[in-house]
N, C-alpha and C. Protein backbone atom coordinates (compact mmCIF):
# COMPACT_ATOMS: atom_id res chain seq x y z
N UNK A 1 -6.43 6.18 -19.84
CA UNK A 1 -6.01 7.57 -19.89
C UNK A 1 -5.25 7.90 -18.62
N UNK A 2 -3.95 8.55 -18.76
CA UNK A 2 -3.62 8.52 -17.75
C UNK A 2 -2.78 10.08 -17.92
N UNK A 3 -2.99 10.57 -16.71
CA UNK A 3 -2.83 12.38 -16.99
C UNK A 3 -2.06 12.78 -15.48
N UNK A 4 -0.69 13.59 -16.26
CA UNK A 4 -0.30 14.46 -14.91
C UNK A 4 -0.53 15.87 -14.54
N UNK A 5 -0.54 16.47 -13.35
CA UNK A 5 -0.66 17.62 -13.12
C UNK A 5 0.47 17.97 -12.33
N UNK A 6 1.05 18.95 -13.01
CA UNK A 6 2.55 19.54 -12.25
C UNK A 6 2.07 20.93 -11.65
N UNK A 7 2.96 21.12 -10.34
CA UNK A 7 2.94 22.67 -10.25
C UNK A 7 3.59 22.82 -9.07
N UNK A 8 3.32 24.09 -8.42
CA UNK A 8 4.33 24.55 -7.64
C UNK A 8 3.59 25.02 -6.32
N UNK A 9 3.97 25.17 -5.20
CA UNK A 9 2.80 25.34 -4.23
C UNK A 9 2.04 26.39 -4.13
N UNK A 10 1.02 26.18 -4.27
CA UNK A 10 -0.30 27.19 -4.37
C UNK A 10 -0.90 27.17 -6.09
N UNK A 11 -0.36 26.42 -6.53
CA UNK A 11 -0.89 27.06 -7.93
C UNK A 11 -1.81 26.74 -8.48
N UNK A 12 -2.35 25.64 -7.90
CA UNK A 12 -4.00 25.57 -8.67
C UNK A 12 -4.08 24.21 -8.84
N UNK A 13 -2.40 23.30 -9.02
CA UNK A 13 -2.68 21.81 -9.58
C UNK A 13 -3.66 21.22 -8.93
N UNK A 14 -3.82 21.24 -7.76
CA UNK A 14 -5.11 19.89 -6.70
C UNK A 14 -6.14 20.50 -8.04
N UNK A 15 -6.25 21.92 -7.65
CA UNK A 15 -7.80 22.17 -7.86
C UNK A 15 -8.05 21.91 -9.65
N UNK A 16 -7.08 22.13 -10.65
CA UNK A 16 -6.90 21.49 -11.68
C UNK A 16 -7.48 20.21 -11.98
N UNK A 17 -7.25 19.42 -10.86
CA UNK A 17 -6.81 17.76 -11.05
C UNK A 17 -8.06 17.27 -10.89
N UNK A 18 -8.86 18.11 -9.70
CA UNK A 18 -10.11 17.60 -9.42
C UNK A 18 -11.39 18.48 -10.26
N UNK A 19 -10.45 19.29 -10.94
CA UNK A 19 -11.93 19.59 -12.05
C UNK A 19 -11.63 18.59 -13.15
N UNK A 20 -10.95 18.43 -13.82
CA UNK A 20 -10.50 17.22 -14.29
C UNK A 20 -10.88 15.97 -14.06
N UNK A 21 -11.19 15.61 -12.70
CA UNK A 21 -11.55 14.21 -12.49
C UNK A 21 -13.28 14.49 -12.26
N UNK A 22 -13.47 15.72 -11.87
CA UNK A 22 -15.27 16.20 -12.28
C UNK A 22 -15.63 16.03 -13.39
N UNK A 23 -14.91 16.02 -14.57
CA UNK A 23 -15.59 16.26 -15.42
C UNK A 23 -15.15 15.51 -16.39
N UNK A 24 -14.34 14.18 -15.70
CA UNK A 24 -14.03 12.81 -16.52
C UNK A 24 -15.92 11.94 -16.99
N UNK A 25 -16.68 12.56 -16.41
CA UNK A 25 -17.96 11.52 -16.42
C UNK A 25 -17.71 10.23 -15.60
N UNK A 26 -16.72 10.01 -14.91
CA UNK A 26 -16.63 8.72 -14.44
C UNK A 26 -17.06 8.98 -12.44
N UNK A 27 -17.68 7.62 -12.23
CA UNK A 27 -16.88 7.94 -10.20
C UNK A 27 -15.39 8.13 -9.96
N UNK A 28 -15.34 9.49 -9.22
CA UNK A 28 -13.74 9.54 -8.80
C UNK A 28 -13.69 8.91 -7.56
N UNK A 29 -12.14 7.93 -7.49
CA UNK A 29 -12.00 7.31 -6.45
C UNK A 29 -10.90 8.56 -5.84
N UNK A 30 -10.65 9.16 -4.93
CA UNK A 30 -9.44 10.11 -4.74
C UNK A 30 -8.29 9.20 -3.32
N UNK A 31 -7.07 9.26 -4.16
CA UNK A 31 -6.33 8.92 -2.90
C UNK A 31 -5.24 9.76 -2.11
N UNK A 32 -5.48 10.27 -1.17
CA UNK A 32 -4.68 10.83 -0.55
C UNK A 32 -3.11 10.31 0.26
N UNK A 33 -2.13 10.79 -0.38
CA UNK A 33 -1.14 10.31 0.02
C UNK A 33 -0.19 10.74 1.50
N UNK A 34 -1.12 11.83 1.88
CA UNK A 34 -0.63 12.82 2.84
C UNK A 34 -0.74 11.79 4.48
N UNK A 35 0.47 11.70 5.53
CA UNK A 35 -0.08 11.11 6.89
C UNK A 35 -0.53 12.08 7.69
N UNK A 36 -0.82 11.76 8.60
CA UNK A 36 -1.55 12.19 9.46
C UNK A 36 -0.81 12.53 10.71
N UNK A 37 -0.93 14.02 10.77
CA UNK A 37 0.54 13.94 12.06
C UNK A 37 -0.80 15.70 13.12
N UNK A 38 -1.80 14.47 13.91
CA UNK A 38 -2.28 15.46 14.57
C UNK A 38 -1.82 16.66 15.47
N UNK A 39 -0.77 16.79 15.58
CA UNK A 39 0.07 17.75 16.38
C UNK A 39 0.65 18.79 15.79
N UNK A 40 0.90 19.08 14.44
CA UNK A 40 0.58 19.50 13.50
C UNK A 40 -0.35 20.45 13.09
N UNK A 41 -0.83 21.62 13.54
CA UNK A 41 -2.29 22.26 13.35
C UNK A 41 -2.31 22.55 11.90
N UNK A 42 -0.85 23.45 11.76
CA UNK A 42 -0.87 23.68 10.26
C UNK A 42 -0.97 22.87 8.92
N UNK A 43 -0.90 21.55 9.12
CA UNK A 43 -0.68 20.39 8.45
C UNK A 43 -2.44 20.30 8.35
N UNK A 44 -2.73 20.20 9.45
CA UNK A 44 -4.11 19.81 9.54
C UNK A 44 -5.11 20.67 8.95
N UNK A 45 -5.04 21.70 8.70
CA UNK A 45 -5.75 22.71 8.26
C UNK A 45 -5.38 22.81 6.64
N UNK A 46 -3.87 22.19 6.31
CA UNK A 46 -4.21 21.93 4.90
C UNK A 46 -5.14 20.81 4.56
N UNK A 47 -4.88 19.83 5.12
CA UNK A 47 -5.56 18.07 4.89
C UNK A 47 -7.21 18.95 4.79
N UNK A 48 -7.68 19.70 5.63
CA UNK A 48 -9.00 20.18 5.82
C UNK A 48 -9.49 20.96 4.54
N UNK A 49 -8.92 22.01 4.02
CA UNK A 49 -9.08 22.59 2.99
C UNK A 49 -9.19 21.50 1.35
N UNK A 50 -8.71 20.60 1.54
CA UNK A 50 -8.60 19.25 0.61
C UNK A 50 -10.03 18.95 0.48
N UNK A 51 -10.14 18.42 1.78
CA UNK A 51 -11.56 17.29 2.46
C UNK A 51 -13.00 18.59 1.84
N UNK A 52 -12.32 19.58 2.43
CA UNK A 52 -13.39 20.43 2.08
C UNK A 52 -14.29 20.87 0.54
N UNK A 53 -13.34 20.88 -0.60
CA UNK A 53 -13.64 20.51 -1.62
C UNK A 53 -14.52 19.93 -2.47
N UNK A 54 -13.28 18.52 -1.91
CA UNK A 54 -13.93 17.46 -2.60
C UNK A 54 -15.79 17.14 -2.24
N UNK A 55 -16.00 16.55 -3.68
CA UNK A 55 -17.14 16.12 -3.62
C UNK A 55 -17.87 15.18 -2.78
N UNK A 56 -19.17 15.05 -2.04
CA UNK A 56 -18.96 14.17 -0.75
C UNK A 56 -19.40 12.57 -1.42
N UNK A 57 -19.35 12.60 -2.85
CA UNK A 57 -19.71 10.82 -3.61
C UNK A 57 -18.52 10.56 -3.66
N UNK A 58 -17.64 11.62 -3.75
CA UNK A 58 -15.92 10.55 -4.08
C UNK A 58 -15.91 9.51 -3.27
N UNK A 59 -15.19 8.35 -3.58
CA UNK A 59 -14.59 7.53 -2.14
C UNK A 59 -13.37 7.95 -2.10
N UNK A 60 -12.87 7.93 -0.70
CA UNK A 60 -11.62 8.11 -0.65
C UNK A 60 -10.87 7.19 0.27
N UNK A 61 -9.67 7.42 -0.18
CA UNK A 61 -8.72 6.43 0.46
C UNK A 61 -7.28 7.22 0.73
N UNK A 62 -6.60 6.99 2.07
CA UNK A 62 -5.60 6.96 2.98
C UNK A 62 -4.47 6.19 2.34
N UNK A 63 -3.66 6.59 1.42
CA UNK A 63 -2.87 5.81 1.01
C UNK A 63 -1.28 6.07 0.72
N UNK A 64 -0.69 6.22 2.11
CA UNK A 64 0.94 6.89 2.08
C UNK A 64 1.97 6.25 1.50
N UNK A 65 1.51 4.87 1.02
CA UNK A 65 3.52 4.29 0.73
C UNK A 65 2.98 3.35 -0.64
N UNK A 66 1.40 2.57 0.09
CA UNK A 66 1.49 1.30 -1.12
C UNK A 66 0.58 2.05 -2.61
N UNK A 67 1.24 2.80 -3.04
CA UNK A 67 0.27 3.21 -4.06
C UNK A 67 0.45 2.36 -5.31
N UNK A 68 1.58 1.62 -5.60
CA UNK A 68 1.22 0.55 -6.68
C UNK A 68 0.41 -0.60 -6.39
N UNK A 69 0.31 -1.07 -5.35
CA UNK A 69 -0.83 -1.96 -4.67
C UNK A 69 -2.03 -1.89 -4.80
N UNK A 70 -2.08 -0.32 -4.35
CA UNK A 70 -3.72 0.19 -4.53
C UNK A 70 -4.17 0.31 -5.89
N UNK A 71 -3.35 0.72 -7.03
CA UNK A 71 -3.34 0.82 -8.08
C UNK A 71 -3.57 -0.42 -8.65
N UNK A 72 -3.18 -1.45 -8.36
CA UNK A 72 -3.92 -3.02 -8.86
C UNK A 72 -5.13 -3.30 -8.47
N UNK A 73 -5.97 -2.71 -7.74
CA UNK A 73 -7.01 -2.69 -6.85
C UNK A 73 -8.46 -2.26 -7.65
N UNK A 74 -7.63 -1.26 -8.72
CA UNK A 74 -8.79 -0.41 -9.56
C UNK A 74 -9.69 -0.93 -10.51
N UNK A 75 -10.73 -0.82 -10.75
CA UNK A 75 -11.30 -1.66 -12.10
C UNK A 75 -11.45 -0.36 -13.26
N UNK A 76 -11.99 -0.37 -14.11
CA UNK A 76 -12.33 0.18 -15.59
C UNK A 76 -13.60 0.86 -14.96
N UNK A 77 -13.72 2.08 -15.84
CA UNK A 77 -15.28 2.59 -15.22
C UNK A 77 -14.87 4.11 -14.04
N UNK A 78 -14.13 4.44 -13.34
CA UNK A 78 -13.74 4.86 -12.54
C UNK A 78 -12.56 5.80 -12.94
N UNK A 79 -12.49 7.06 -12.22
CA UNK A 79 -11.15 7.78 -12.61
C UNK A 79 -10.59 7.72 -10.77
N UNK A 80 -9.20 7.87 -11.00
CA UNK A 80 -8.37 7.74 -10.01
C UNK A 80 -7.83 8.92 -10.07
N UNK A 81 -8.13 9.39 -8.75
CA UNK A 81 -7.52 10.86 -8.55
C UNK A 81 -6.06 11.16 -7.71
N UNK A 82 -4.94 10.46 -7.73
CA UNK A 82 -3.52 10.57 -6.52
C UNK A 82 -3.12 12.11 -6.12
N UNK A 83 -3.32 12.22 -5.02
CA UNK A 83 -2.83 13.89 -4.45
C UNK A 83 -1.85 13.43 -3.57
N UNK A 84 -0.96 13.65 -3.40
CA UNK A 84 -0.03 14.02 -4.19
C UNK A 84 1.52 12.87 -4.76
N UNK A 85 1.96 13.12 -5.46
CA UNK A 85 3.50 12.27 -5.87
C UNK A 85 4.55 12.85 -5.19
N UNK A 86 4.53 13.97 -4.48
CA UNK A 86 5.46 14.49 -3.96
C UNK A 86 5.30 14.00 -2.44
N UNK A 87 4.05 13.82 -2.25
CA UNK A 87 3.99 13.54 -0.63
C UNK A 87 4.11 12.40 -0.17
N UNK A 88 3.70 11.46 -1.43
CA UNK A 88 4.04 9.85 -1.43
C UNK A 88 5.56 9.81 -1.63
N UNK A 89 6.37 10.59 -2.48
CA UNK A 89 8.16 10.34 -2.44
C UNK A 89 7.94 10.95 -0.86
N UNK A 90 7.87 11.83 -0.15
CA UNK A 90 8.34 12.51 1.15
C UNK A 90 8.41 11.08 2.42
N UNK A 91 6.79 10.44 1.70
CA UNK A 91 6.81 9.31 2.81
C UNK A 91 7.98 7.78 2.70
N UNK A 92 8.17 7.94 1.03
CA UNK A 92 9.06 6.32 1.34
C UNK A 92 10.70 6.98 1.07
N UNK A 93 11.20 8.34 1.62
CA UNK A 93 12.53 8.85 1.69
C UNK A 93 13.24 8.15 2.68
N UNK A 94 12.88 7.32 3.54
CA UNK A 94 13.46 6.39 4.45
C UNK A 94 14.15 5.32 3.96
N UNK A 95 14.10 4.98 2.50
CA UNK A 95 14.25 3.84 1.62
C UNK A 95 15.45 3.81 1.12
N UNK A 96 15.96 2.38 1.20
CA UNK A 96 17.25 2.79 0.37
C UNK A 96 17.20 2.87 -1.06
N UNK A 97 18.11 3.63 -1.95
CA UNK A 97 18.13 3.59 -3.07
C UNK A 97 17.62 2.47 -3.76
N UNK A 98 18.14 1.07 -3.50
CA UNK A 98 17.66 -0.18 -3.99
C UNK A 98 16.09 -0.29 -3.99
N UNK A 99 15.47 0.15 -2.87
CA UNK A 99 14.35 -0.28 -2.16
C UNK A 99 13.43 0.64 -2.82
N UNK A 100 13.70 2.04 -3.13
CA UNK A 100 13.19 3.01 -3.87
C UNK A 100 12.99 2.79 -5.36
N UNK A 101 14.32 1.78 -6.15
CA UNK A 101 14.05 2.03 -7.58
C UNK A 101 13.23 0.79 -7.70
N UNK A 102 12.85 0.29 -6.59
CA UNK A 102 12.14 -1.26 -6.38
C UNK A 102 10.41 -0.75 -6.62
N UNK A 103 10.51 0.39 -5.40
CA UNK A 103 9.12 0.90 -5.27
C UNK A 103 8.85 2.01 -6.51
N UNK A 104 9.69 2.20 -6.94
CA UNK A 104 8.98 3.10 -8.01
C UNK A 104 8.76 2.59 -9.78
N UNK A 105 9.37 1.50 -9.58
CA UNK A 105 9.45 0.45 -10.92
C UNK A 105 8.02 -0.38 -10.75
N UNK A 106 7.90 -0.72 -9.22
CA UNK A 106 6.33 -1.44 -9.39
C UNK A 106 5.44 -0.16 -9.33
N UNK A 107 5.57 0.62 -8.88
CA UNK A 107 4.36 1.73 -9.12
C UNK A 107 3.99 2.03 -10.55
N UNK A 108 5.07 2.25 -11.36
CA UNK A 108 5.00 2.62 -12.78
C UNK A 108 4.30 1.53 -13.66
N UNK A 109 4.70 0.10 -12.89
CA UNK A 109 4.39 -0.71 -14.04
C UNK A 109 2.63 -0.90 -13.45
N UNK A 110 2.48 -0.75 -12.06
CA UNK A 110 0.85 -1.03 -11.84
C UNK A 110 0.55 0.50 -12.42
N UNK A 111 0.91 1.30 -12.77
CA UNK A 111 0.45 2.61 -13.40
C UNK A 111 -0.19 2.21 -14.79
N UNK A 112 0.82 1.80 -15.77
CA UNK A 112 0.80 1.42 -16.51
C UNK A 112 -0.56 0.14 -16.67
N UNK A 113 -0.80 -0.67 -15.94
CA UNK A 113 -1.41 -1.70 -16.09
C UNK A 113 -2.96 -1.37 -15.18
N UNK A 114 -2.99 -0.01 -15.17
CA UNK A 114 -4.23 0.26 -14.34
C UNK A 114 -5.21 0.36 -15.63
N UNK A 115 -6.84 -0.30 -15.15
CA UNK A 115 -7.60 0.07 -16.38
C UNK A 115 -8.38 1.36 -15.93
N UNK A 116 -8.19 1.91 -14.80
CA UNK A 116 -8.87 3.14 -14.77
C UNK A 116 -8.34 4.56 -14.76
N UNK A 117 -9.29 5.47 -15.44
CA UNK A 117 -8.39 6.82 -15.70
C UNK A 117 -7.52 6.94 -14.64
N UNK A 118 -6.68 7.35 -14.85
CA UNK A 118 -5.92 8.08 -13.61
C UNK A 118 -5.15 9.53 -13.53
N UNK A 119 -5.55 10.50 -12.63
CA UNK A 119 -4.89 11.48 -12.83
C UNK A 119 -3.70 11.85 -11.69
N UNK A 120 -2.41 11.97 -11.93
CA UNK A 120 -1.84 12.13 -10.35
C UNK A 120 -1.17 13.99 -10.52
N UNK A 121 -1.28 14.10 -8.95
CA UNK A 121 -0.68 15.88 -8.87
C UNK A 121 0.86 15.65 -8.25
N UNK A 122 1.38 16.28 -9.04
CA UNK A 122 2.63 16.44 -8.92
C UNK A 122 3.73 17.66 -8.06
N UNK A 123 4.08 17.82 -7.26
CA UNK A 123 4.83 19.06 -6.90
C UNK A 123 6.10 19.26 -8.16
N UNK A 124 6.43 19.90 -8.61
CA UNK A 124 7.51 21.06 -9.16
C UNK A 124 8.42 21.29 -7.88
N UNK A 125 9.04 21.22 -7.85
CA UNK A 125 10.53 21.70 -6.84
C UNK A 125 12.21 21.89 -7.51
N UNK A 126 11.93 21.59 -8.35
CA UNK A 126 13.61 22.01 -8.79
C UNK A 126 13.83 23.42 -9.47
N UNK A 127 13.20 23.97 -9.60
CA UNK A 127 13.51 25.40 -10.29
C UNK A 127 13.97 26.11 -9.03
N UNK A 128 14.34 26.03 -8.04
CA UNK A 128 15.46 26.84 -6.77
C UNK A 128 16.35 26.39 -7.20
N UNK A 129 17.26 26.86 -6.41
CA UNK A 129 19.09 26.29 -5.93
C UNK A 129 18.98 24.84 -5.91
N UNK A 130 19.99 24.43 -5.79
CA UNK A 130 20.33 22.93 -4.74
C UNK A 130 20.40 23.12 -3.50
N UNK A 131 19.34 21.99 -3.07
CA UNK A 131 19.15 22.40 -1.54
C UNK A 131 20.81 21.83 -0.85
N UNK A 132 20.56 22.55 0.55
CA UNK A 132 22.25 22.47 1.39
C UNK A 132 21.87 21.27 2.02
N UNK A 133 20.85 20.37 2.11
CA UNK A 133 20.82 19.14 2.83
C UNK A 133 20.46 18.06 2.27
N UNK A 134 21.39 17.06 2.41
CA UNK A 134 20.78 16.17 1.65
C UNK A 134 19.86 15.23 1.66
N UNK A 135 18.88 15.14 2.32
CA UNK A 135 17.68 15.04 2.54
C UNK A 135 16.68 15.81 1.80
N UNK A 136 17.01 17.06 1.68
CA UNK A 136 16.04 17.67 0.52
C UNK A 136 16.58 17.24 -0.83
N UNK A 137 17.94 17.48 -1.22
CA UNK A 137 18.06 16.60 -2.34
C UNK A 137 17.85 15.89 -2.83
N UNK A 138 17.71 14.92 -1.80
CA UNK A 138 17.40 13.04 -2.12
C UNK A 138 15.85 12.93 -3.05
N UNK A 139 14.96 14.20 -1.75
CA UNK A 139 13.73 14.28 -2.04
C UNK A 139 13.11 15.22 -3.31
N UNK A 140 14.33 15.99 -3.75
CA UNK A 140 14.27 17.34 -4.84
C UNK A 140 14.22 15.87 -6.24
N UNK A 141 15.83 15.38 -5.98
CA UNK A 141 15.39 14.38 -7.06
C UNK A 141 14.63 13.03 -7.43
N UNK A 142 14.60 12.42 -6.67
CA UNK A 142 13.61 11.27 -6.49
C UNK A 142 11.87 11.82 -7.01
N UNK A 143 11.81 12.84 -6.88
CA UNK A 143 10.43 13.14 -7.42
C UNK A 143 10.79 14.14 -8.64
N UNK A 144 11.65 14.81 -9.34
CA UNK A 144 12.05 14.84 -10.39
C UNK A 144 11.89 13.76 -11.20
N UNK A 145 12.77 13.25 -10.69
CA UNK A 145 12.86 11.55 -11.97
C UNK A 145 11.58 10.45 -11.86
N UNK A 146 10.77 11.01 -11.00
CA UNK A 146 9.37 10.28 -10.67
C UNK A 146 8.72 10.80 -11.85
N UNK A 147 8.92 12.59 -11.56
CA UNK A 147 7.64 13.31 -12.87
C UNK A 147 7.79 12.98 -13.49
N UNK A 148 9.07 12.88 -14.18
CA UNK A 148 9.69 12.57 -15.51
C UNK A 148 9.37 11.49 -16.03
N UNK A 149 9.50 10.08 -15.56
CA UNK A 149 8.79 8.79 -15.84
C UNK A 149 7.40 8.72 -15.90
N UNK A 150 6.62 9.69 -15.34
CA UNK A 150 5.28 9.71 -15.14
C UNK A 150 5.00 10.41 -16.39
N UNK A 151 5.57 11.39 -16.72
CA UNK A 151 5.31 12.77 -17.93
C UNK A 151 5.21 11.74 -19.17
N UNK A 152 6.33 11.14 -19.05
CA UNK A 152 7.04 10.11 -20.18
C UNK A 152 5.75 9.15 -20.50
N UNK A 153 4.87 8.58 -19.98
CA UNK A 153 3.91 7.93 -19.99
C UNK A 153 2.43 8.10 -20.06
N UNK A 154 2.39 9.53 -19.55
CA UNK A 154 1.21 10.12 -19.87
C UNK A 154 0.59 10.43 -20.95
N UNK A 155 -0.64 10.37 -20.92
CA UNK A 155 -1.31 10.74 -22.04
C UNK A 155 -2.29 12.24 -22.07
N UNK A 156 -1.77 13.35 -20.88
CA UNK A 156 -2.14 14.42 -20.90
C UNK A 156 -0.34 15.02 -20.04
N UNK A 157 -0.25 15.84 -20.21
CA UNK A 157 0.64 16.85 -19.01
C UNK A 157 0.36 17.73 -18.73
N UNK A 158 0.04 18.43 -17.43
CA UNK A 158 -0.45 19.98 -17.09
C UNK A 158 0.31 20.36 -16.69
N UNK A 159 1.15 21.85 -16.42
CA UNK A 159 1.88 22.33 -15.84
C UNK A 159 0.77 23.46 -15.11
N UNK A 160 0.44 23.83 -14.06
CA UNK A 160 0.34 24.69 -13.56
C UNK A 160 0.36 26.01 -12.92
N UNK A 161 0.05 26.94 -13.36
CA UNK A 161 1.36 28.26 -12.50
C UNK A 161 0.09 29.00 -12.47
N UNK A 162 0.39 29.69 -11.13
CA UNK A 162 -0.42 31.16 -11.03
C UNK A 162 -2.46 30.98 -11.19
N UNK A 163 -2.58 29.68 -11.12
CA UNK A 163 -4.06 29.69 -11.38
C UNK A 163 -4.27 29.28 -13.01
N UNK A 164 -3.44 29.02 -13.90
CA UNK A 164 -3.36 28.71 -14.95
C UNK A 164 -3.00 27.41 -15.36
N UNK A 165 -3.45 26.51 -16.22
CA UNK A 165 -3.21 25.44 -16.31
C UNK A 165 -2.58 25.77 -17.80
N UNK A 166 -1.65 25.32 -18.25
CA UNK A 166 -0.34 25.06 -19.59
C UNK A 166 -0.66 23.13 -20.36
N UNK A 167 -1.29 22.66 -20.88
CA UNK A 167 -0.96 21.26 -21.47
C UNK A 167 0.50 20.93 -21.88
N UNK A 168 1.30 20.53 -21.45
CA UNK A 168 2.65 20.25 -21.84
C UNK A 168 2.72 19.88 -23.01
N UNK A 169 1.96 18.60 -23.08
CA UNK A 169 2.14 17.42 -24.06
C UNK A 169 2.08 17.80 -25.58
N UNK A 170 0.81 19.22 -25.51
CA UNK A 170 0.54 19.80 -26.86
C UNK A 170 1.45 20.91 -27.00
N UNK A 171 2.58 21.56 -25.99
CA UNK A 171 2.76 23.06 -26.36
C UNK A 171 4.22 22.51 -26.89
N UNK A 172 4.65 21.32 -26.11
CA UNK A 172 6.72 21.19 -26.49
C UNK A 172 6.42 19.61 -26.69
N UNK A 173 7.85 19.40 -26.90
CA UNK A 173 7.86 18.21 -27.27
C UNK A 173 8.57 16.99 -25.85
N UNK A 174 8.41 16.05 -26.64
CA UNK A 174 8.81 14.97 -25.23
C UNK A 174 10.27 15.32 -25.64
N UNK A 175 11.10 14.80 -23.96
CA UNK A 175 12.86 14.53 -23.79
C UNK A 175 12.76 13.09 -24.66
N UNK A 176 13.66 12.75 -25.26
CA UNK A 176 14.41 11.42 -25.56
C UNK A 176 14.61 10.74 -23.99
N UNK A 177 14.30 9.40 -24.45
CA UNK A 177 14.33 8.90 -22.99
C UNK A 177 15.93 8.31 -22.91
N UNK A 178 16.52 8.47 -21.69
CA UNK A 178 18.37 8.76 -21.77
C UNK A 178 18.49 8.24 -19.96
N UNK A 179 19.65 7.30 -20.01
CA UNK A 179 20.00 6.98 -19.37
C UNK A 179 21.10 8.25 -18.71
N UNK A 180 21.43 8.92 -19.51
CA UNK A 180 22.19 10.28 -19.30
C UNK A 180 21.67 11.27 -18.90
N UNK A 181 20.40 11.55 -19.37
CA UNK A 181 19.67 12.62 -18.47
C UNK A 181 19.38 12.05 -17.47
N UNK A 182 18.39 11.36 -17.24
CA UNK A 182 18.20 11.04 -16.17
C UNK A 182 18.92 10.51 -14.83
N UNK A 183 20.25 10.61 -15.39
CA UNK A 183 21.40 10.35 -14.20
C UNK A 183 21.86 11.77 -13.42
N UNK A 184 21.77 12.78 -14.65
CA UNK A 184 21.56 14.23 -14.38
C UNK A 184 21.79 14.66 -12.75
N UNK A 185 22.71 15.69 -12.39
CA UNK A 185 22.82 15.92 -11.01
C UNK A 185 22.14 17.48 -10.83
N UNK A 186 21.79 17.85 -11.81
CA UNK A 186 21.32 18.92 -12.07
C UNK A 186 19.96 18.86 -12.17
C-alpha cells in the first residue's frame, strides 16, 4: 500500500499522514528528510513541533538524500512514514539534471519494490506565479513531477487544505501518463 499526502504549508498533511500511519495497525518507522542546520532557531522549532507529536514507539530515522536506499532497507509488517518529498527534492537541488533523473528513477523503483506500507507528505507549491529565480523553479518543478510520479503510483492520494483532508484518487480521475505533460513548463 502505498499512499500520498499533498498540501500546502500549514495544512494538516504531516498531521494527516501520521494519523494515517496510527491507525495503519502496523509499527511506524518515520523518516525524516529535513537537515539539521542548528543556527537556525526557526528551523529548529519546526523539527521540534514534529518530534513532539510523534509517538515515542516510532523509530525514527535521519534521512536527507538516500531515501531509495533506505527504502530497500524495509521489510513487510511495518508502515513507512517519509516527511517530507519536498525537503528531500530541496536537499539533492545541487544535482545535475542527469544525476537527479538518476536519483529519482531509483527512488521510484525502490518505492515501488518496497514491501512495507508506505506513506510520503508532499508539499504543493505550484499554484503561485513562476518563481523569478531559478533555483526556486528548478525546485517548484522537480517536486511537481516527483508528486506526479508518486500520485501516478499510489494507491491512496490526499490532498490537504485548511485542516481537511480531500482523497484524490476517489473524487477525479488519473492524468494519462504523457511524455508531453510532463515536459510541461507550466
Amino acid at each position: 500500500m502505498l499512499t500520498l499526502v499533498i498540501g500546502g504549508a500549514r495544512s494538516g498533511k504531516s498531521e494527516w499522514a501520521e494519523y494515517l500511519a496510527l491507525n495503519s495497525g502496523l509499527p511506524v518507522v518515520y523518516v525524516a528528510t529535513a537537515q539539521d542546520y542548528p543556527n537556525d532557531l526557526e528551523w529548529q522549532r519546526r523539527i521540534k513541533i514534529h518530534q513532539e507529536r510523534r509517538p515515542k514507539d516510532w523509530q525514527v530515522h535521519l534521512i536527507p538524500v538516500a531515501l531509495g536506499e533506505f527504502l530497500s532497507t524495509c521489510s513487510a509488517g511495518q508502515t513507512v512514514l517519509i516527511d517530507s518529498l519536498g525537503t528531500w527534492v530541496s536537499n539533492c537541488l545541487d544535482q545535475s539534471e542527469a544525476d537527479w533523473q538518476k536519483c529519482q528513477e531509483s527512488f521510484i523503483a525502490h518505492l515501488q519494490s518496497c514491501p512495507s506500507q508506505v506513506i510520503l507528505v508532499g508539499e504543493e507549491t505550484g499554484w503561485g506565479v513562476v518563481p523569478a529565480f531559478s533555483s526556486a523553479r528548478l525546485f517548484r518543478d522537480r517536486l511537481g513531477q516527483l508528486t506526479r510520479q508518486v500520485g501516478g503510483i499510489s494507491n491512496a492520494v490526499y490532498l490537504v487544505l485548511a485542516g481537511y483532508s480531500l482523497r484524490l484518487d476517489r473524487l477525479g480521475e488519473k492524468l494519462p501518463t504523457s511524455a508531453f505533460l510532463s515536459d510541461s513548463i507550466n
